[in-house]
PDB file of N, CA and C in Angstrom:
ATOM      1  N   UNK A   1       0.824  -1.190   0.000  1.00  0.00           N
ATOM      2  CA  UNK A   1       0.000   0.000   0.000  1.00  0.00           C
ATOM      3  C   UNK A   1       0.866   1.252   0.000  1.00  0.00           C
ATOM      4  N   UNK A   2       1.902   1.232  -1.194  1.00  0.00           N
ATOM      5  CA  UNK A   2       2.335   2.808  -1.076  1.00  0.00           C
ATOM      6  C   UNK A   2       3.142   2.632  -2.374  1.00  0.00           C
ATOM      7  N   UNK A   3       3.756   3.905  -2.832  1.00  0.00           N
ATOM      8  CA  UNK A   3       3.528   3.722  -4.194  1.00  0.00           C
ATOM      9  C   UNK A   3       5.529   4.142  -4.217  1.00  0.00           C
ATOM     10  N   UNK A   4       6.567   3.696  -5.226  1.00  0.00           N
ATOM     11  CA  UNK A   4       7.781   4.110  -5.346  1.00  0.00           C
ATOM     12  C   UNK A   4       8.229   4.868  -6.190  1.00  0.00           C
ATOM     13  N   UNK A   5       9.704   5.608  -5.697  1.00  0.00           N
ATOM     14  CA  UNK A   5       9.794   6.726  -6.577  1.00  0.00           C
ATOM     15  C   UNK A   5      11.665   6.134  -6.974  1.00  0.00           C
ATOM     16  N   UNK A   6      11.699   5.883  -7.928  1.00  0.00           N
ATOM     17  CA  UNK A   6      13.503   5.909  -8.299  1.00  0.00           C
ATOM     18  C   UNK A   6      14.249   6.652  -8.907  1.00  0.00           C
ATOM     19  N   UNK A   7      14.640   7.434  -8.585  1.00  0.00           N
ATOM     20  CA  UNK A   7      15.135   9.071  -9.256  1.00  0.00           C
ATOM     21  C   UNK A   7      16.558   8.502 -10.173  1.00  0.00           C
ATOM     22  N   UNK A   8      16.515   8.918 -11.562  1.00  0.00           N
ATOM     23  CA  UNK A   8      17.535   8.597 -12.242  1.00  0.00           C
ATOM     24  C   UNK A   8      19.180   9.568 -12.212  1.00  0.00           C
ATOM     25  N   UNK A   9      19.659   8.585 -11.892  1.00  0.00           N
ATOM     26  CA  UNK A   9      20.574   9.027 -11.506  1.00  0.00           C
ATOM     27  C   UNK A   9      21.595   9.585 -12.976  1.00  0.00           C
ATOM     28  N   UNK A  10      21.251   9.872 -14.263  1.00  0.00           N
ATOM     29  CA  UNK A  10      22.092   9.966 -15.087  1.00  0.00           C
ATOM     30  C   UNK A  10      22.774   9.392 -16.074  1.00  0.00           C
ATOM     31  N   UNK A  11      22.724   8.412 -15.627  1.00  0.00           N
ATOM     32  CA  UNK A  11      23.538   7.131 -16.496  1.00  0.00           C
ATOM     33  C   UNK A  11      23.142   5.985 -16.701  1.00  0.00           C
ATOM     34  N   UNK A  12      21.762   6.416 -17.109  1.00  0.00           N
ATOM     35  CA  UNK A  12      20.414   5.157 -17.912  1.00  0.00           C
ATOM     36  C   UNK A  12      20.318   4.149 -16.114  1.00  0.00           C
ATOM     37  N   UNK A  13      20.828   4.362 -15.498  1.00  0.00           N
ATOM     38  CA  UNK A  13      20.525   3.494 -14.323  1.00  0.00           C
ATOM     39  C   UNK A  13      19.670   4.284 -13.352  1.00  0.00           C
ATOM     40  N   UNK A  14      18.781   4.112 -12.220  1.00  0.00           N
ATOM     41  CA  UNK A  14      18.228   4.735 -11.549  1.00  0.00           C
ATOM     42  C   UNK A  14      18.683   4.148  -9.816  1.00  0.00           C
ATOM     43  N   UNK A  15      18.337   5.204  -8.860  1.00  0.00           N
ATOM     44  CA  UNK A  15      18.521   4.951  -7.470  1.00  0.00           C
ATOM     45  C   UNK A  15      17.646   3.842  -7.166  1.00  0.00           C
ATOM     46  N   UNK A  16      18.196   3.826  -5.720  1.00  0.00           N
ATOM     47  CA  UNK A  16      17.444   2.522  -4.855  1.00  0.00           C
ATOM     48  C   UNK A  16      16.049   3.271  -4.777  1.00  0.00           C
ATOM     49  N   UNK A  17      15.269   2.563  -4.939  1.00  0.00           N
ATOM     50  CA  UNK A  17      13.434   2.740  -4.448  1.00  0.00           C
ATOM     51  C   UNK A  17      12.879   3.517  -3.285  1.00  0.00           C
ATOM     52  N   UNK A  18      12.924   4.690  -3.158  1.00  0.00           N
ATOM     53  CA  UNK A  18      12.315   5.244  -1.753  1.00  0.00           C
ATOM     54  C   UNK A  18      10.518   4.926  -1.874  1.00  0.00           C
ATOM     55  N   UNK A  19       9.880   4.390  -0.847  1.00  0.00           N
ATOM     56  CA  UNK A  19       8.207   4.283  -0.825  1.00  0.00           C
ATOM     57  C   UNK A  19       7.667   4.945  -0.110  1.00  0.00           C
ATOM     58  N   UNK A  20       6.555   5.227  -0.376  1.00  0.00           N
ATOM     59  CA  UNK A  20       5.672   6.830   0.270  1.00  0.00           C
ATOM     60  C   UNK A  20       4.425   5.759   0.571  1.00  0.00           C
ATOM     61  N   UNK A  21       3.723   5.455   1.832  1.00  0.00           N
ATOM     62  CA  UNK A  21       2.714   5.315   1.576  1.00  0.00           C
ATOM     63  C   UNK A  21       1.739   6.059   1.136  1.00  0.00           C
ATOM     64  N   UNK A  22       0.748   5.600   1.007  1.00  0.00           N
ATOM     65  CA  UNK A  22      -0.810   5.793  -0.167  1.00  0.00           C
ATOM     66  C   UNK A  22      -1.959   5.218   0.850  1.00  0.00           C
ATOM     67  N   UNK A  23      -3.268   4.895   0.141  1.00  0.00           N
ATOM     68  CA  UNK A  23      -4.193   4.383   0.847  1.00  0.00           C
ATOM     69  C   UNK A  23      -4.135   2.745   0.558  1.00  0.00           C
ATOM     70  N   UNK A  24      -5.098   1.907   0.663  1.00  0.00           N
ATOM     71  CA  UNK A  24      -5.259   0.927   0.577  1.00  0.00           C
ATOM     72  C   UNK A  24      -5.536   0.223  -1.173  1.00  0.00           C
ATOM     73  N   UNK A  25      -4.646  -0.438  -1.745  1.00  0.00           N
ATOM     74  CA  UNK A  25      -5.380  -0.983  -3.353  1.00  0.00           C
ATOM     75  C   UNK A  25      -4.980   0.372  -3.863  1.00  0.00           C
ATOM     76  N   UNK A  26      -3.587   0.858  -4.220  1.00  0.00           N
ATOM     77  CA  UNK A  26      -2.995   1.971  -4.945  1.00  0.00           C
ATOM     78  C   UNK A  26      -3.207   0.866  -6.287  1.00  0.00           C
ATOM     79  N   UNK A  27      -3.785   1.907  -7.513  1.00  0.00           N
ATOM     80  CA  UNK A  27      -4.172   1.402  -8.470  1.00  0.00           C
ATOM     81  C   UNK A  27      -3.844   1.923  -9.624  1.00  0.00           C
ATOM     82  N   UNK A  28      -3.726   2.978  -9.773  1.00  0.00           N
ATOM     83  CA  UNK A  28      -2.629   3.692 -10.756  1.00  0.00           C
ATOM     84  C   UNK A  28      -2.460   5.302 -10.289  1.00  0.00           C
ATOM     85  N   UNK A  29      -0.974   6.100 -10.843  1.00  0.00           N
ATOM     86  CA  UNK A  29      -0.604   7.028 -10.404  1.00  0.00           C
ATOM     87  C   UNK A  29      -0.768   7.843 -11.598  1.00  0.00           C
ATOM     88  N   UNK A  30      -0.219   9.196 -10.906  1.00  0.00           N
ATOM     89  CA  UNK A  30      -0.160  10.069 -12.571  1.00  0.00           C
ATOM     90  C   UNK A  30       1.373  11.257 -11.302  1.00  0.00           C
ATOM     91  N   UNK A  31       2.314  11.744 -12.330  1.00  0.00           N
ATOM     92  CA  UNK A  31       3.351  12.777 -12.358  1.00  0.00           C
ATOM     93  C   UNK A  31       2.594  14.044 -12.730  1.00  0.00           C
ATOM     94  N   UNK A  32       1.926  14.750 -11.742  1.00  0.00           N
ATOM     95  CA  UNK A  32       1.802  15.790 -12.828  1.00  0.00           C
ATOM     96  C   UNK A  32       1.713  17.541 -11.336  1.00  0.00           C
ATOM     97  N   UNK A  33       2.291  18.669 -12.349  1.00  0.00           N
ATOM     98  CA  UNK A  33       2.518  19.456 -11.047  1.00  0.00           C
ATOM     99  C   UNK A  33       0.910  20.085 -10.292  1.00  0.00           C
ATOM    100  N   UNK A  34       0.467  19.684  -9.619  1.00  0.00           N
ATOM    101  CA  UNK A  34      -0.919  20.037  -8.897  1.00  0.00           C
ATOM    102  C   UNK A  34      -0.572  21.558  -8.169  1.00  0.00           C
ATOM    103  N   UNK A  35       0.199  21.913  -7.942  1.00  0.00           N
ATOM    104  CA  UNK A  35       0.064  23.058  -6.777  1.00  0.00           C
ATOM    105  C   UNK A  35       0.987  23.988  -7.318  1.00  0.00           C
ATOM    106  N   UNK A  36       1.090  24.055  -9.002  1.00  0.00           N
ATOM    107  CA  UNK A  36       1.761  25.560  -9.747  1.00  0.00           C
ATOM    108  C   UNK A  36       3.326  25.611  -9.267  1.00  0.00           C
ATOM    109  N   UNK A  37       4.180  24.770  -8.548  1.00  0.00           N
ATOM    110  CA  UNK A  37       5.146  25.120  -8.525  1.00  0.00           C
ATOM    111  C   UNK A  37       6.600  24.847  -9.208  1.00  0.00           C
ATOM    112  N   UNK A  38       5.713  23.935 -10.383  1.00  0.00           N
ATOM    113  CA  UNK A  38       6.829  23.945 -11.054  1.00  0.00           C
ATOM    114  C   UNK A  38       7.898  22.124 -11.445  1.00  0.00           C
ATOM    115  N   UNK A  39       7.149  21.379 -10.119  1.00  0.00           N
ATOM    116  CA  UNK A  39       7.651  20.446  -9.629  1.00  0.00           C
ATOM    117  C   UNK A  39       6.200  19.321  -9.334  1.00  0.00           C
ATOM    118  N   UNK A  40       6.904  18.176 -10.010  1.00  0.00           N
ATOM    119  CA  UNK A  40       6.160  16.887 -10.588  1.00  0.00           C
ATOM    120  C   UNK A  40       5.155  16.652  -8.877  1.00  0.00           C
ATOM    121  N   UNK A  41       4.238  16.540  -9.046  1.00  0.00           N
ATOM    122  CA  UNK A  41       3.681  15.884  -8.002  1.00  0.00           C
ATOM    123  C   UNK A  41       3.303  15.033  -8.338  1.00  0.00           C
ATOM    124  N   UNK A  42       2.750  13.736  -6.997  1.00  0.00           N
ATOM    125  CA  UNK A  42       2.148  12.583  -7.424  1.00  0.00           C
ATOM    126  C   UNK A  42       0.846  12.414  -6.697  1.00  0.00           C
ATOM    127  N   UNK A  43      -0.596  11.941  -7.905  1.00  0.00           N
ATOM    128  CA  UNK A  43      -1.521  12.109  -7.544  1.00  0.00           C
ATOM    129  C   UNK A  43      -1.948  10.327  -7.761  1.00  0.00           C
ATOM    130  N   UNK A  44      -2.531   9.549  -6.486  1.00  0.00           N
ATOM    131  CA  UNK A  44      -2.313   7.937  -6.671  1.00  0.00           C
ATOM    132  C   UNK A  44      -4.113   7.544  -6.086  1.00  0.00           C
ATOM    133  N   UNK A  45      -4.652   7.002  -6.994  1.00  0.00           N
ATOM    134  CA  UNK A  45      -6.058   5.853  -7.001  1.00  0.00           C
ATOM    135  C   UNK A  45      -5.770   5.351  -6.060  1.00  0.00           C
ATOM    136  N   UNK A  46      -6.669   5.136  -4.953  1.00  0.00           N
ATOM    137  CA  UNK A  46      -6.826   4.229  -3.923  1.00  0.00           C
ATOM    138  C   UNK A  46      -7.929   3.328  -3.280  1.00  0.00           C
ATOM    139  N   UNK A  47      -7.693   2.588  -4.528  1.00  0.00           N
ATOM    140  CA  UNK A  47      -9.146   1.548  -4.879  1.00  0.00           C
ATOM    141  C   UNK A  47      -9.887   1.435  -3.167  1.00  0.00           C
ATOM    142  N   UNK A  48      -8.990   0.038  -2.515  1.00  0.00           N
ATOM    143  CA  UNK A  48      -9.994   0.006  -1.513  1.00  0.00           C
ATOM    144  C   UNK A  48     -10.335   1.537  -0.176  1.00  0.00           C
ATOM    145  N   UNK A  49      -9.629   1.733  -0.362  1.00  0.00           N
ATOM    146  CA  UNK A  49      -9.553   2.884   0.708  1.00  0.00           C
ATOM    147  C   UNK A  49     -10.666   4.207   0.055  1.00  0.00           C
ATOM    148  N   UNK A  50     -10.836   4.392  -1.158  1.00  0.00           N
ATOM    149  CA  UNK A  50     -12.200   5.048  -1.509  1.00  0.00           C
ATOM    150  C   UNK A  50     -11.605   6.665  -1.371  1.00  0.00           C
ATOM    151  N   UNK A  51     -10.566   6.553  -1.687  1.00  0.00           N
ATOM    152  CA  UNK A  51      -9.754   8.018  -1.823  1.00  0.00           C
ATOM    153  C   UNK A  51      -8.804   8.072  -2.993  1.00  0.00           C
ATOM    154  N   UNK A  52      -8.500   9.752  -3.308  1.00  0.00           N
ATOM    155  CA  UNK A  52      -7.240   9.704  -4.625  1.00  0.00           C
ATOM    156  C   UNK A  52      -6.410  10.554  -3.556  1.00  0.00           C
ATOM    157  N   UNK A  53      -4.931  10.204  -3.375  1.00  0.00           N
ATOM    158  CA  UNK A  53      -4.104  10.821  -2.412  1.00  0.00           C
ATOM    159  C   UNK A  53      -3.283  12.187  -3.075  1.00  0.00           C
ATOM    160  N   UNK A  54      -2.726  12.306  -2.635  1.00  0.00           N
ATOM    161  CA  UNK A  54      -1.753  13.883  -3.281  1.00  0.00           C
ATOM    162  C   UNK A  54      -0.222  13.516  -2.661  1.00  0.00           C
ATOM    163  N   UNK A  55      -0.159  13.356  -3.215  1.00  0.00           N
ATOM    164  CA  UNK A  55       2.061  13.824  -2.387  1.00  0.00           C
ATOM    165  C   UNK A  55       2.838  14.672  -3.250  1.00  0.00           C
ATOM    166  N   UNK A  56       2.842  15.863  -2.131  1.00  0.00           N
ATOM    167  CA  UNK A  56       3.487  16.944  -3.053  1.00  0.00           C
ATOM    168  C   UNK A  56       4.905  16.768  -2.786  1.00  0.00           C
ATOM    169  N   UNK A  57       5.286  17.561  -4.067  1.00  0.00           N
ATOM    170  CA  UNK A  57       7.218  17.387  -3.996  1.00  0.00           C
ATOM    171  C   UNK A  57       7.864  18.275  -3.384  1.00  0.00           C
ATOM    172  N   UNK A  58       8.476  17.907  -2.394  1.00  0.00           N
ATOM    173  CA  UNK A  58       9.321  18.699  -1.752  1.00  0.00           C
ATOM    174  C   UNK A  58      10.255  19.718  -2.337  1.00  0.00           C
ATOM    175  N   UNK A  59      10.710  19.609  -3.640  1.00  0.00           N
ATOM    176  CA  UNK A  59      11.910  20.068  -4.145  1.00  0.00           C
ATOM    177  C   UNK A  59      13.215  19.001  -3.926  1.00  0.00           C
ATOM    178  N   UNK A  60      13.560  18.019  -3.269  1.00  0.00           N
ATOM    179  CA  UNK A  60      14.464  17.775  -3.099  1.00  0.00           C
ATOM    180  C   UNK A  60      14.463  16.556  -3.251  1.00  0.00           C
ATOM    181  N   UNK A  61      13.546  15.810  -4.090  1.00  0.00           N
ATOM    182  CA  UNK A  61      13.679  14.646  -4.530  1.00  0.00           C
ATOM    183  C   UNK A  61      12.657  13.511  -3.566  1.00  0.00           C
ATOM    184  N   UNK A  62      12.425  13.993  -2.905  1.00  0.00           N
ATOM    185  CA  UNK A  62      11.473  13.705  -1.682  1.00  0.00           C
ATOM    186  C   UNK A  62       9.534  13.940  -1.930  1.00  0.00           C
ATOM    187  N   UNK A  63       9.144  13.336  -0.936  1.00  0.00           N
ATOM    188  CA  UNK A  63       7.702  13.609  -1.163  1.00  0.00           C
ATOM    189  C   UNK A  63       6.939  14.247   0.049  1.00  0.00           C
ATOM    190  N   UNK A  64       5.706  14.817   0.195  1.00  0.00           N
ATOM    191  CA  UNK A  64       5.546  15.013   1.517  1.00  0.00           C
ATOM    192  C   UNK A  64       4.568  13.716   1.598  1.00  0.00           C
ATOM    193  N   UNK A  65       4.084  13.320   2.732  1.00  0.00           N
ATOM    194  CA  UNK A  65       2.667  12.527   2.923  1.00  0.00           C
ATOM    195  C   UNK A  65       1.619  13.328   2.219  1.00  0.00           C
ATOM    196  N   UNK A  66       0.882  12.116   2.111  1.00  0.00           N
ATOM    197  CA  UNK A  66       0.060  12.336   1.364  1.00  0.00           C
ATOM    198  C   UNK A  66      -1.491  12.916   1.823  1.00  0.00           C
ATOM    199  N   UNK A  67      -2.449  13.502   1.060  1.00  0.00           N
ATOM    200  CA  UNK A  67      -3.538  14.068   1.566  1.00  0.00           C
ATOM    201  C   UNK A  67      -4.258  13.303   1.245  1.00  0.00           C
ATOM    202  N   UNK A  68      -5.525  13.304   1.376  1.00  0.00           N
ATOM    203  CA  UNK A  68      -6.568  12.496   1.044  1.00  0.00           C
ATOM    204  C   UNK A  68      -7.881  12.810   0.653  1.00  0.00           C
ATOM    205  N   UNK A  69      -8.502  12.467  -0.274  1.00  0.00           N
ATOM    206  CA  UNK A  69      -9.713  13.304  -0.914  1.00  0.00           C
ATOM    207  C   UNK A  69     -10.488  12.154  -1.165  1.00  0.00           C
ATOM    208  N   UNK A  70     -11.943  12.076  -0.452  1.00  0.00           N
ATOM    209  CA  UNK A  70     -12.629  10.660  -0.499  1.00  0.00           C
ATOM    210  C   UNK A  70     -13.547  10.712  -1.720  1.00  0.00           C
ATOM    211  N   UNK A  71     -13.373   9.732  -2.388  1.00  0.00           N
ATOM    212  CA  UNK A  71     -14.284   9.803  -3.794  1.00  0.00           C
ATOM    213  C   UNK A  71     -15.107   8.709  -3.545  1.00  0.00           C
ATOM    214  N   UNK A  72     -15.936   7.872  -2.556  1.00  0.00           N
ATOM    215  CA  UNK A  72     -16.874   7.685  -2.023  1.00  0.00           C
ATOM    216  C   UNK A  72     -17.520   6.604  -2.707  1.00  0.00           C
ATOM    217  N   UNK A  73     -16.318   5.533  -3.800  1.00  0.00           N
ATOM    218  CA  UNK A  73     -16.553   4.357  -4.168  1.00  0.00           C
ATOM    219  C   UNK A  73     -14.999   3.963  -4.926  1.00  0.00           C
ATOM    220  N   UNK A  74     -14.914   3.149  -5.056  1.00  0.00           N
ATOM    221  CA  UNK A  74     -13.547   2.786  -5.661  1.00  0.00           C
ATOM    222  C   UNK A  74     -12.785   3.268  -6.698  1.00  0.00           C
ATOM    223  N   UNK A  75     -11.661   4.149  -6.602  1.00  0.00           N
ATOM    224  CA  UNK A  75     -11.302   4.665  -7.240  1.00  0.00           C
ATOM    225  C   UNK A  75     -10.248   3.724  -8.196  1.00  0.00           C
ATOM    226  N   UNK A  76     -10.222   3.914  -9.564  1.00  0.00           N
ATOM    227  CA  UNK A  76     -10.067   3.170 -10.721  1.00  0.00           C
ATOM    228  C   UNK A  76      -8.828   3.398 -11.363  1.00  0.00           C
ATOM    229  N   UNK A  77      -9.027   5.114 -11.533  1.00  0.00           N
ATOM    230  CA  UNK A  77      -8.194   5.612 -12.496  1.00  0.00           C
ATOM    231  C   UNK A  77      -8.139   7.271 -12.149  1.00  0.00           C
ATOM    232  N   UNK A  78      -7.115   7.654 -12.614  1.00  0.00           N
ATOM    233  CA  UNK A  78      -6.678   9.114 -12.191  1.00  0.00           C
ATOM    234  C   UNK A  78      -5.824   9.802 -13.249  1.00  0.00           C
ATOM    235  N   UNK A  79      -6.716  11.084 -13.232  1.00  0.00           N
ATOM    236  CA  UNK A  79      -6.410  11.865 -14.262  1.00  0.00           C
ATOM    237  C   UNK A  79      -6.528  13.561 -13.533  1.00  0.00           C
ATOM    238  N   UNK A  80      -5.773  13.827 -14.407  1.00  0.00           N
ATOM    239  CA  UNK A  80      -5.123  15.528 -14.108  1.00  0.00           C
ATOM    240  C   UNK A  80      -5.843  16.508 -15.448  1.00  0.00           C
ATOM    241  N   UNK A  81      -6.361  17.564 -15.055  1.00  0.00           N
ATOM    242  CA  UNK A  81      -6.883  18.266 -16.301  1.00  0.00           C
ATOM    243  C   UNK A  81      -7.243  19.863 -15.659  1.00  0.00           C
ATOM    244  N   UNK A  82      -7.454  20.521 -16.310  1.00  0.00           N
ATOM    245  CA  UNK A  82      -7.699  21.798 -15.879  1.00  0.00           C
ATOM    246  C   UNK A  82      -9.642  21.949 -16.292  1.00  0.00           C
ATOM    247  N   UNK A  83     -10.297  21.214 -15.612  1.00  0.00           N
ATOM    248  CA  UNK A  83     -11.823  21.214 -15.898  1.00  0.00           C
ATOM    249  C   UNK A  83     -12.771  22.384 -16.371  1.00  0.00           C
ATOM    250  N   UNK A  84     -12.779  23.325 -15.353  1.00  0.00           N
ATOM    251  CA  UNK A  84     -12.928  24.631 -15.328  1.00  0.00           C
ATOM    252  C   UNK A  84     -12.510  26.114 -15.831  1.00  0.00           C
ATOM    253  N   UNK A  85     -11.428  25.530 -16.692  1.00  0.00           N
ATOM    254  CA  UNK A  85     -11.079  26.852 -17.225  1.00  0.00           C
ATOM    255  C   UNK A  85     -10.111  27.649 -16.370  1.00  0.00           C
ATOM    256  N   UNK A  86      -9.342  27.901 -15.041  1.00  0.00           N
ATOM    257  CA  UNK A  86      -8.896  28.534 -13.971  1.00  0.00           C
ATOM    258  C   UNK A  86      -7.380  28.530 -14.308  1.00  0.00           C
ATOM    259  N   UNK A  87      -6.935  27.861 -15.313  1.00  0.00           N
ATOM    260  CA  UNK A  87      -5.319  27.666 -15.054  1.00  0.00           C
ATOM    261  C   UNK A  87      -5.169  26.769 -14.111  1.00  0.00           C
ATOM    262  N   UNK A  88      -5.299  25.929 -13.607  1.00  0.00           N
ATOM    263  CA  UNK A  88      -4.842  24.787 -12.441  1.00  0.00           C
ATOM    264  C   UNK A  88      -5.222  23.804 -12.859  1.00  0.00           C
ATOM    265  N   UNK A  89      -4.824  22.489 -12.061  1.00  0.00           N
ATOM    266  CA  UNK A  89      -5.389  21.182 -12.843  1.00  0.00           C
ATOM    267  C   UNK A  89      -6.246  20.602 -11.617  1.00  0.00           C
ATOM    268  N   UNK A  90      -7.339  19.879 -12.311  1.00  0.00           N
ATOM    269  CA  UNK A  90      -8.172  19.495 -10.836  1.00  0.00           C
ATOM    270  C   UNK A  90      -7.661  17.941 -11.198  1.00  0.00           C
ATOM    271  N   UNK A  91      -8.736  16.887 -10.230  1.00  0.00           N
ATOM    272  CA  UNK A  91      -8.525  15.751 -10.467  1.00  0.00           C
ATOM    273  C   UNK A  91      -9.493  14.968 -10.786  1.00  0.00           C
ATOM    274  N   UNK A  92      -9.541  14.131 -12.009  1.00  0.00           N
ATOM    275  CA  UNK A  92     -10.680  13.477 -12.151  1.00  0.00           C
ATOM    276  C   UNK A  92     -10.800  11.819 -11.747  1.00  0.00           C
TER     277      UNK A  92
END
């Protein structure tokens, strides 16, 4: 129940695996920057747990914990889009 990040180190090889937990039944992720700053966040499906999580990027290769937003039946699939027109991306 948590999802990994392996930061490439340069030379077609990547680092050891750091893991962030998630909710329960992480089901697919998406890279994409949620909070305008510039820097990849990760937004992760959390089938049984009935939430899509957030882990924003620290800047430093790191993640913070994650938030939680209850979508109030099993979440499947996760997508990033700007719905509304606002410049920002919501989550679908």
């Amino acid at each position: 129940n948590n999802v990994g990040v392996r930061l490439n180190i340069g030379t077609g090889t990547f680092a050891a695996q750091t893991t962030y937990s998630t909710g329960i039944g992480p089901v697919e992720a998406a890279a994409v920057d949620v909070n305008g700053d510039g820097k990849p966040d990760i937004i992760v499906a959390n089938s049984n747990s009935n939430n899509i999580g957030v882990l924003l990027n620290t800047g430093n290769g790191t993640f913070a914990a994650q938030k939680t937003y209850l979508t109030g039946a099993g979440s499947g699939s996760v997508v990033a889009a700007d719905v509304n027109g606002v410049g920002k991306l919501d989550i679908i």
